[in-house]
N, C-alpha and C. Protein backbone atom coordinates (compact mmCIF):
# COMPACT_ATOMS: atom_id res chain seq x y z
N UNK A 1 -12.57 -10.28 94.74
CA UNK A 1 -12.04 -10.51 96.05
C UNK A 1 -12.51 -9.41 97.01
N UNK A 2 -12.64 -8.30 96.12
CA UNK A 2 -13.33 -6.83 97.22
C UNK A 2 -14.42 -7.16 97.88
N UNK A 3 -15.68 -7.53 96.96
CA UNK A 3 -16.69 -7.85 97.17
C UNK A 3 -16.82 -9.23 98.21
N UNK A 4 -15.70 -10.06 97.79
CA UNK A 4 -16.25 -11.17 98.91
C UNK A 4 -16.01 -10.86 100.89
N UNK A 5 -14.41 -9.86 100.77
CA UNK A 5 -13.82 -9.58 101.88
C UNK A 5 -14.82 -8.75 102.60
N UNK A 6 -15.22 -7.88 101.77
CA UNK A 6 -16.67 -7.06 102.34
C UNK A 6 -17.88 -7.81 103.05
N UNK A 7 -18.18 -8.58 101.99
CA UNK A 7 -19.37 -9.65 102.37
C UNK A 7 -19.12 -10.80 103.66
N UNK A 8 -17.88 -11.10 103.73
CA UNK A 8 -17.95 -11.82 104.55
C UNK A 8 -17.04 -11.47 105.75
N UNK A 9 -16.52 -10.78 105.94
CA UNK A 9 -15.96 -10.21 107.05
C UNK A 9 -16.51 -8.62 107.83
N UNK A 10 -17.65 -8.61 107.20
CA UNK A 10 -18.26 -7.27 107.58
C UNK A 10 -17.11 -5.81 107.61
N UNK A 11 -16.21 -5.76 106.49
CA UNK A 11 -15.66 -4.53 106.67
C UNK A 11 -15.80 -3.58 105.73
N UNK A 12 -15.63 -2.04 106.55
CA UNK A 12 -16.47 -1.41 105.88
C UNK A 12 -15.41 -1.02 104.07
N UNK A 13 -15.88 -0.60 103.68
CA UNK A 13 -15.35 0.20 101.78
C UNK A 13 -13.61 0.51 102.26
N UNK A 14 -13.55 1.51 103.18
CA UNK A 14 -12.55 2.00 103.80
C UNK A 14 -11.63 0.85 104.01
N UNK A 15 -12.28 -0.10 105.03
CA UNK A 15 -10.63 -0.64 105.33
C UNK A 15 -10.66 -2.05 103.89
N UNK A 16 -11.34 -2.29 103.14
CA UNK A 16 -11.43 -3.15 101.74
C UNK A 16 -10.53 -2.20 101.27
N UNK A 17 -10.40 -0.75 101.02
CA UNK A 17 -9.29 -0.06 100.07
C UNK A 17 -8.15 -0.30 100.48
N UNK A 18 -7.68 -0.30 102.30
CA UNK A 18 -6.96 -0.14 102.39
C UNK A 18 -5.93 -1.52 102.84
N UNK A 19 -6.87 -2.96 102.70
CA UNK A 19 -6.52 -4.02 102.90
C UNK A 19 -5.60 -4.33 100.77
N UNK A 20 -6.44 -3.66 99.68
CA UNK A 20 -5.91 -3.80 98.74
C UNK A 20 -4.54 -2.75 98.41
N UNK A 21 -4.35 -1.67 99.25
CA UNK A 21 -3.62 -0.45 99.12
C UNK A 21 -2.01 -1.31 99.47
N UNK A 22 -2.36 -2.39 100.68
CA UNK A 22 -0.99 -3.21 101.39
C UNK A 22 -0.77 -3.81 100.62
N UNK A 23 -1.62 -4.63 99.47
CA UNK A 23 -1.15 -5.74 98.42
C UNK A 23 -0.38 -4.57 96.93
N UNK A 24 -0.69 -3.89 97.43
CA UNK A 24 0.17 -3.13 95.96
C UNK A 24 -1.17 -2.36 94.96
N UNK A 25 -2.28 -2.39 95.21
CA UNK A 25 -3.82 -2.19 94.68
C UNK A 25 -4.38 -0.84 94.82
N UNK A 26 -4.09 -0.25 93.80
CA UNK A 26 -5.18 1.56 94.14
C UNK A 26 -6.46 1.07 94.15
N UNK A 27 -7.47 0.76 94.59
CA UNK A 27 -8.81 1.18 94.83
C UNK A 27 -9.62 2.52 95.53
N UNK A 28 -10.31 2.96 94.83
CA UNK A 28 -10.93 3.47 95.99
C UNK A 28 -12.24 2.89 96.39
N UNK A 29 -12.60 3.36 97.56
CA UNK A 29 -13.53 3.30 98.39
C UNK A 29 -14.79 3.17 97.56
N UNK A 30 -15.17 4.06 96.68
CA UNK A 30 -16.55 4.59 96.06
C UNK A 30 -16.53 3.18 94.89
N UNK A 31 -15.12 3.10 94.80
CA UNK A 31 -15.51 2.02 93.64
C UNK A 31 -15.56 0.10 94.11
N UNK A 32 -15.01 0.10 95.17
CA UNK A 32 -15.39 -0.94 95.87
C UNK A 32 -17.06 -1.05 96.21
N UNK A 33 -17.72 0.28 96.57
CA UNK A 33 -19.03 -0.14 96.62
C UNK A 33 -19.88 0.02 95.65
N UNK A 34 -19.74 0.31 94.32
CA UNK A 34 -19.97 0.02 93.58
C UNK A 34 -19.79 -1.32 93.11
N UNK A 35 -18.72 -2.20 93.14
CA UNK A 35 -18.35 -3.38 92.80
C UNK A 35 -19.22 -4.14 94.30
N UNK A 36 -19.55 -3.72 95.08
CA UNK A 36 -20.22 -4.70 96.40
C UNK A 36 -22.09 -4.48 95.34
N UNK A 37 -22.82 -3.11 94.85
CA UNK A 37 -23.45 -3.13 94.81
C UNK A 37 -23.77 -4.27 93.22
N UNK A 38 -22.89 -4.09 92.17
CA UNK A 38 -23.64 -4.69 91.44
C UNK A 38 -23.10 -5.85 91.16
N UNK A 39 -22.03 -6.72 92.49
CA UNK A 39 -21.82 -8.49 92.24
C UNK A 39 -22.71 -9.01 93.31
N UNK A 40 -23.61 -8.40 94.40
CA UNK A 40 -23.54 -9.02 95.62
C UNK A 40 -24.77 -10.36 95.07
N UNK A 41 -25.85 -9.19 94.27
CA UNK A 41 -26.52 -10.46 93.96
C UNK A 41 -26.59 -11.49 92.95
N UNK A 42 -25.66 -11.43 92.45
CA UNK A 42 -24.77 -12.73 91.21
C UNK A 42 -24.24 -13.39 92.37
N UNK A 43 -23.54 -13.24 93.42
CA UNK A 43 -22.75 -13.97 94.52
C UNK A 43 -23.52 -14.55 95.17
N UNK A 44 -24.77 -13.85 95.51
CA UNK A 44 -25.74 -14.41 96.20
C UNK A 44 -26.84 -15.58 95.98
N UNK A 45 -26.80 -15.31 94.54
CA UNK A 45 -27.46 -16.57 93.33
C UNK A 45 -26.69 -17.61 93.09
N UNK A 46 -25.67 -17.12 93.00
CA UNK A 46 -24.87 -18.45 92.84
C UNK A 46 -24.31 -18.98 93.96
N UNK A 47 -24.40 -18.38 95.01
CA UNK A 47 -24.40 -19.77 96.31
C UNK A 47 -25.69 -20.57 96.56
N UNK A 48 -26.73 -19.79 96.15
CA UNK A 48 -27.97 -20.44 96.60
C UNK A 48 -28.11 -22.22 96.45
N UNK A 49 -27.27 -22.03 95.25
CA UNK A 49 -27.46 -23.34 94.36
C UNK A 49 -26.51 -24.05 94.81
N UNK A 50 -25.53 -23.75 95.46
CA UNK A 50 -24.14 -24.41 95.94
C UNK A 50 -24.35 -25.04 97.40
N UNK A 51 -25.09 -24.25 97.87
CA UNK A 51 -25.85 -24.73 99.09
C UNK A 51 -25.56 -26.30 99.76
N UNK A 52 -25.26 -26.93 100.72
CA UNK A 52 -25.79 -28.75 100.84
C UNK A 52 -27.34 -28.55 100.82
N UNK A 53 -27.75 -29.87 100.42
CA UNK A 53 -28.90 -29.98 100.86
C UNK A 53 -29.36 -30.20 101.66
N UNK A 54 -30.46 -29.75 102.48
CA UNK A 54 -31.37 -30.25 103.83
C UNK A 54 -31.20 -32.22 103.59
N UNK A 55 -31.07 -32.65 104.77
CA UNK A 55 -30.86 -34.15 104.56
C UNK A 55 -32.69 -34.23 105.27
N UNK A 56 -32.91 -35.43 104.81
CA UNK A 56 -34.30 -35.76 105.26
C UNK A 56 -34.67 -36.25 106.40
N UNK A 57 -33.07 -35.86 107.57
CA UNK A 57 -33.15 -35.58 108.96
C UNK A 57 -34.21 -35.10 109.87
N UNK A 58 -33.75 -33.87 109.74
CA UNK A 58 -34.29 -33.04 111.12
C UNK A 58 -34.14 -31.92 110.94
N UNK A 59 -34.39 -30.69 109.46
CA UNK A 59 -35.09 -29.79 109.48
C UNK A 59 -35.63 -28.62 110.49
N UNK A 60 -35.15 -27.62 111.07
CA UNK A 60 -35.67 -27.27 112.01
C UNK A 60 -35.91 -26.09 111.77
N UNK A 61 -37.38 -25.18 111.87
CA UNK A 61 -38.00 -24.32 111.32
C UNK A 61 -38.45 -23.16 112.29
N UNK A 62 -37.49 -21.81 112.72
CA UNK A 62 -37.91 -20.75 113.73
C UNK A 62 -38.63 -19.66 113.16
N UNK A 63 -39.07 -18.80 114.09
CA UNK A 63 -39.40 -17.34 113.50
C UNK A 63 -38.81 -16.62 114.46
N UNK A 64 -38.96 -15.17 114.14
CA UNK A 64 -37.91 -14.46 114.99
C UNK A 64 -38.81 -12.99 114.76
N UNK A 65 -38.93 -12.47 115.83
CA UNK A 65 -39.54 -10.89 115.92
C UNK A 65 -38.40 -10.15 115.50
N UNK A 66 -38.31 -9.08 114.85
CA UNK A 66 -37.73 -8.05 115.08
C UNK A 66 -38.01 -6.56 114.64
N UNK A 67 -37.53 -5.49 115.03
CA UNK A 67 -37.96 -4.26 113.98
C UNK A 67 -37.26 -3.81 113.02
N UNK A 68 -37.77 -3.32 112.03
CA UNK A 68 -37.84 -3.14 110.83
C UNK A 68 -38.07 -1.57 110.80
N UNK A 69 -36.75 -0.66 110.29
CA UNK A 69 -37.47 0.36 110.58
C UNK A 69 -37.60 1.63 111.48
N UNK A 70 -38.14 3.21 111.13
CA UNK A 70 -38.26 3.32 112.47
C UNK A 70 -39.44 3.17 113.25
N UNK A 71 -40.64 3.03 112.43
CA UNK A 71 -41.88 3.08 112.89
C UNK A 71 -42.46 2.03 113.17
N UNK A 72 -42.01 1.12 111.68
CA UNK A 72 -42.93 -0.24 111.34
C UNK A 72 -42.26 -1.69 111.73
N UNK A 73 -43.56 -2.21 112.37
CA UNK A 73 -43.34 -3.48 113.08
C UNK A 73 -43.42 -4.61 111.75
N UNK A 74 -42.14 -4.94 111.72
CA UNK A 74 -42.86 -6.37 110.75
C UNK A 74 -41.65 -7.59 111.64
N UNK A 75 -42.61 -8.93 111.21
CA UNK A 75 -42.27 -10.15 111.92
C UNK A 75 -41.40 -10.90 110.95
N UNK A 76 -40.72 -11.24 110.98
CA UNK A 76 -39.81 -11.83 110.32
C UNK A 76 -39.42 -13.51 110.65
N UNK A 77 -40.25 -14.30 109.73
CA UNK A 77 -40.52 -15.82 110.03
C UNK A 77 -38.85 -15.96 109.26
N UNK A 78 -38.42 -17.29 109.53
CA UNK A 78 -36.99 -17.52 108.99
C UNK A 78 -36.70 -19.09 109.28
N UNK A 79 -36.62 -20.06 108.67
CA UNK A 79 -36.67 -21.08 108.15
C UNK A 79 -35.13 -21.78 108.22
N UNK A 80 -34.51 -22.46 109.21
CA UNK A 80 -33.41 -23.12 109.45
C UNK A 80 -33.26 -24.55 109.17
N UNK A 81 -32.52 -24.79 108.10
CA UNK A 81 -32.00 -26.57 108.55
C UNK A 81 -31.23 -26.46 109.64
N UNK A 82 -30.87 -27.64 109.85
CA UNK A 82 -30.01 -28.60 110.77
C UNK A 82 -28.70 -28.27 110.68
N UNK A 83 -28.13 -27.61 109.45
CA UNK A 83 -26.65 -27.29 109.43
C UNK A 83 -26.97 -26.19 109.70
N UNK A 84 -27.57 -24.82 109.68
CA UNK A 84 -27.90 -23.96 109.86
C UNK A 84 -28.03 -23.12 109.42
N UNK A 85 -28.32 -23.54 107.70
CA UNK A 85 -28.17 -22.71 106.44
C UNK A 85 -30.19 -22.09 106.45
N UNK A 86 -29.75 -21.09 106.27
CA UNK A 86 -31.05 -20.35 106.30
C UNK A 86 -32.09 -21.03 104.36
N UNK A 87 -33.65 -21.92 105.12
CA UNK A 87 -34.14 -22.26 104.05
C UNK A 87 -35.04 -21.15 103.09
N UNK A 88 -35.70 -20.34 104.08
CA UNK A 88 -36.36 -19.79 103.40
C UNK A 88 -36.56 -18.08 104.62
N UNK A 89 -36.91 -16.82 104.20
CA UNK A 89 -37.30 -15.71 105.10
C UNK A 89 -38.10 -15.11 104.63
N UNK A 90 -39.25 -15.18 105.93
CA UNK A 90 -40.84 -14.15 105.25
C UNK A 90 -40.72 -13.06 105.69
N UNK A 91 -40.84 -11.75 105.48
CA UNK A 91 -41.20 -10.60 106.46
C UNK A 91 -42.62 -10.33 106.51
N UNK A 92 -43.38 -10.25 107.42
CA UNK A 92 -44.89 -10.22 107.57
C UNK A 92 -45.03 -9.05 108.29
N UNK A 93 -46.25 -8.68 108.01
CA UNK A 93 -46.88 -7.16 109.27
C UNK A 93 -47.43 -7.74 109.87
N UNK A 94 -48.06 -9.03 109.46
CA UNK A 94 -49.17 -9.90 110.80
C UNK A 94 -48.74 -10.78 110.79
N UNK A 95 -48.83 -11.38 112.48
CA UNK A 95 -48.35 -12.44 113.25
C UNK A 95 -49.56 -13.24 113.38
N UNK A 96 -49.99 -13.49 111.73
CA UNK A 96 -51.50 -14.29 112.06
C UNK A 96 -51.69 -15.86 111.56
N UNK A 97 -52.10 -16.66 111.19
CA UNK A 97 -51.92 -17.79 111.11
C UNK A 97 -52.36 -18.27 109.46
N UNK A 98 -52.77 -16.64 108.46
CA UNK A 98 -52.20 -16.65 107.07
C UNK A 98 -50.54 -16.10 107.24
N UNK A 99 -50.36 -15.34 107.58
CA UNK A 99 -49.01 -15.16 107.59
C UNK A 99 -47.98 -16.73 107.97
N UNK A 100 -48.42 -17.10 108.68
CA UNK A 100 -47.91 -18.34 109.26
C UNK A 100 -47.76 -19.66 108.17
N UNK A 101 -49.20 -19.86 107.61
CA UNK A 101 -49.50 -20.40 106.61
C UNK A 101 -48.54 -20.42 105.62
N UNK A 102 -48.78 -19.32 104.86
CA UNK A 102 -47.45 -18.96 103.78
C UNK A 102 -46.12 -19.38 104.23
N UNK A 103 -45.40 -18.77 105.13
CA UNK A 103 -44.34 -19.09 105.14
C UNK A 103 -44.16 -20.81 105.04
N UNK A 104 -44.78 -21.17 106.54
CA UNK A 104 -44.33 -22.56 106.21
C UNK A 104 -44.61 -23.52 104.87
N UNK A 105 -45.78 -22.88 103.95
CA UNK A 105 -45.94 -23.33 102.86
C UNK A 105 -44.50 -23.13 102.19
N UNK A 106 -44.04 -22.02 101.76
CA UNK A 106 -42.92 -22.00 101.28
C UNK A 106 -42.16 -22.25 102.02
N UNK A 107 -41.61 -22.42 102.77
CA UNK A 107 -40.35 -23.30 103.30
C UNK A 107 -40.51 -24.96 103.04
N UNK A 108 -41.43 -25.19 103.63
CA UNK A 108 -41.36 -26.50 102.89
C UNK A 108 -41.87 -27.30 101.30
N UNK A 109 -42.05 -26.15 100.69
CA UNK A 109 -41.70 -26.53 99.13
C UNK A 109 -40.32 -26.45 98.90
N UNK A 110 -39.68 -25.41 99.46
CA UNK A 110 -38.13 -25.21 99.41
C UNK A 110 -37.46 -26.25 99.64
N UNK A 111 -38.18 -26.96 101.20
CA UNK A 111 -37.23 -27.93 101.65
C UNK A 111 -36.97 -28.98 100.83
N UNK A 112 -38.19 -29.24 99.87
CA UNK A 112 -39.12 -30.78 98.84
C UNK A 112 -38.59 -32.23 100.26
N UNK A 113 -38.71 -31.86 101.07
CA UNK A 113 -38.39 -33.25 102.58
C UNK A 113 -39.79 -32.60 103.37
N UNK A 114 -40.16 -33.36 103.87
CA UNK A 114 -41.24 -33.51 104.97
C UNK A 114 -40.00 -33.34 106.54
N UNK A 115 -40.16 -32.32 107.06
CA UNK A 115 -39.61 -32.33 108.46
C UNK A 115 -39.92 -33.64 109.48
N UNK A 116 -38.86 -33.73 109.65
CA UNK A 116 -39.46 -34.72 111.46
C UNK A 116 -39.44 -34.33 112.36
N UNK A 117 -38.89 -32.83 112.34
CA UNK A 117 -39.52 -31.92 113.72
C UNK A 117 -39.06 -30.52 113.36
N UNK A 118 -40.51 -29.48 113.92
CA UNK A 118 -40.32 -28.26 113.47
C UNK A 118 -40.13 -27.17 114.74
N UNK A 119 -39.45 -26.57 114.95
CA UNK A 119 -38.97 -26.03 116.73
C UNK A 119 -39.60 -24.44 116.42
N UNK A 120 -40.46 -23.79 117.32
CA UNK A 120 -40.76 -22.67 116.76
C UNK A 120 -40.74 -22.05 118.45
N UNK A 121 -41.21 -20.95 118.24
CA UNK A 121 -41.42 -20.16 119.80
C UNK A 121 -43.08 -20.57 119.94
N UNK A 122 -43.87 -20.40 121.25
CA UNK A 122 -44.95 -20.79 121.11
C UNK A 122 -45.97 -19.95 120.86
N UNK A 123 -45.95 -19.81 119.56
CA UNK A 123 -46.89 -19.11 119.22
C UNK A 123 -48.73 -19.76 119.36
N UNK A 124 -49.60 -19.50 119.48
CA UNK A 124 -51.13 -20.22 119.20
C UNK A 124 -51.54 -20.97 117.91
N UNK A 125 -50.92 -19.70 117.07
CA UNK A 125 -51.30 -20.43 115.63
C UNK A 125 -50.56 -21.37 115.01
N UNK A 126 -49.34 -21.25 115.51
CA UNK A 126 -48.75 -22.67 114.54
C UNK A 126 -49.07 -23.86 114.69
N UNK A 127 -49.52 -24.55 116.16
CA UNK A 127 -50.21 -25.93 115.90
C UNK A 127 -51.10 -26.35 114.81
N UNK A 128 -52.49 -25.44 114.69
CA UNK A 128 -53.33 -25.47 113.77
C UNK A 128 -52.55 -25.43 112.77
N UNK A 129 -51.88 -24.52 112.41
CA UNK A 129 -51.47 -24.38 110.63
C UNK A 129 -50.27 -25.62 110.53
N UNK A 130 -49.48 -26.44 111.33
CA UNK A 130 -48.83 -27.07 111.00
C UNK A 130 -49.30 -28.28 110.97
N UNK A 131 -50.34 -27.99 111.93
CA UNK A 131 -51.64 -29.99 111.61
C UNK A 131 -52.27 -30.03 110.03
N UNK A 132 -52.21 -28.79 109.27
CA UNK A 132 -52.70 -28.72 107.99
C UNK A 132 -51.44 -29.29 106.75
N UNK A 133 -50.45 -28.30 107.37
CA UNK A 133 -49.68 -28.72 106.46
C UNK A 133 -48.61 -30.02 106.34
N UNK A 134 -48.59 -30.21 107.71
CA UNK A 134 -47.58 -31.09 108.19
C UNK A 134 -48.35 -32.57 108.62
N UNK A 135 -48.69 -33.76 108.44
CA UNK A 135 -49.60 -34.26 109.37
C UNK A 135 -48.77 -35.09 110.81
N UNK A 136 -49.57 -34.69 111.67
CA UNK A 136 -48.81 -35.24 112.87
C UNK A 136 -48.75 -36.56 113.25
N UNK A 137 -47.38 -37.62 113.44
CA UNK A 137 -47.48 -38.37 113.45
C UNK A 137 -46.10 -38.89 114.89
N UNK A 138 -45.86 -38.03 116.12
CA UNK A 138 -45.64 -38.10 117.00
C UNK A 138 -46.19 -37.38 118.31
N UNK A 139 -45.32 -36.91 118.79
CA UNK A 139 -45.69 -36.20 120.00
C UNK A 139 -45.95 -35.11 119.72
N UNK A 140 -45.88 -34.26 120.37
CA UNK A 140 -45.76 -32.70 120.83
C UNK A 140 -46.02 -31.82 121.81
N UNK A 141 -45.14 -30.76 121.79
CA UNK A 141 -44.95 -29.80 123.10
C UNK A 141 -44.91 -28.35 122.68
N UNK A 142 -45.20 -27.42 123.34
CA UNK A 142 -45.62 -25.94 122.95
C UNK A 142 -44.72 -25.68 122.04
N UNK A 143 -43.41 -25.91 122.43
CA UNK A 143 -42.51 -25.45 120.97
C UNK A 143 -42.04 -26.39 120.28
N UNK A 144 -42.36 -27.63 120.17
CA UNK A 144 -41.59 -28.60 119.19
C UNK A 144 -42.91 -29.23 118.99
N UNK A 145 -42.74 -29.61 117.49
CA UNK A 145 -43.66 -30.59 117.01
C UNK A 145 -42.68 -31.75 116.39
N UNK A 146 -43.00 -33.01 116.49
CA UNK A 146 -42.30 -33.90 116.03
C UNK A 146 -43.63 -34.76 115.31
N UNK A 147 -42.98 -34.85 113.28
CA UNK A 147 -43.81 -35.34 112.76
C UNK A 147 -43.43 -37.27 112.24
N UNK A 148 -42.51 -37.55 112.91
CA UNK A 148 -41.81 -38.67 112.65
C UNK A 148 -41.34 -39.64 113.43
């Protein structure tokens, strides 16, 4: 229960001790993050799988800049269904159209659905790399491709 209150309410070790201290619970602090460090990724595996599935809707696939860091620039592609469960996240140093490649390769093995529309920022390279992977079979506009 430490580990989940942590995880999902963003609070820090401190007030997790002292939310168990009101129920009648000695914890301390050091040992709550210990218990955050070695369940988070058993918790994290086992939602993966619990997940809904992407319906063979409408799929919708962003990337997102951000920094990483104090020095180093990396791009961070990130892969959304329609409910808004995160499908897949690349971190890249290049914003190039192998970087591009990959990801959407893996996201949509992840997805195993063919998108009917993929919403991105307008980058240059994703048309090309998504006419490869995706084949186009509607319209399209700088940031939406619709393959359905």
């Amino acid at each position: 229960m430490a580990v989940r209150w942590y995880l999902r309410y963003g609070l820090s070790y401190r007030d997790v001790e002292e939310l168990f201290a009101e129920r009648g619970i000695e914890v301390d602090h050091v040992t709550v993050y210990r218990w955050v460090q070695r369940f988070t990724p058993l918790l994290a595996d086992a939602a993966r799988f619990t997940r809904h599935p992407p319906r063979a809707g409408r799929p919708v696939v962003r990337r997102r800049d951000v920094r990483q860091g104090q020095w180093v620039w990396r791009y961070v592609y990130r892969a959304v269904d329609q409910q808004g469960q995160v499908v897949d996240v690349l971190l890249s140093a290049r914003r190039d159209a192998a970087a591009a490649r990959r990801f959407f390769t893996r996201a949509l093995r992840t997805l195993k659905v063919i998108p009917s529309e993929v919403v991105t920022d307008a980058a240059p390279v994703y048309p090309a790399v998504l006419d490869e992977l995706v084949p186009q079979r509607g319209t399209t506009s700088s940031s939406t491709r619709t393959t359905g």
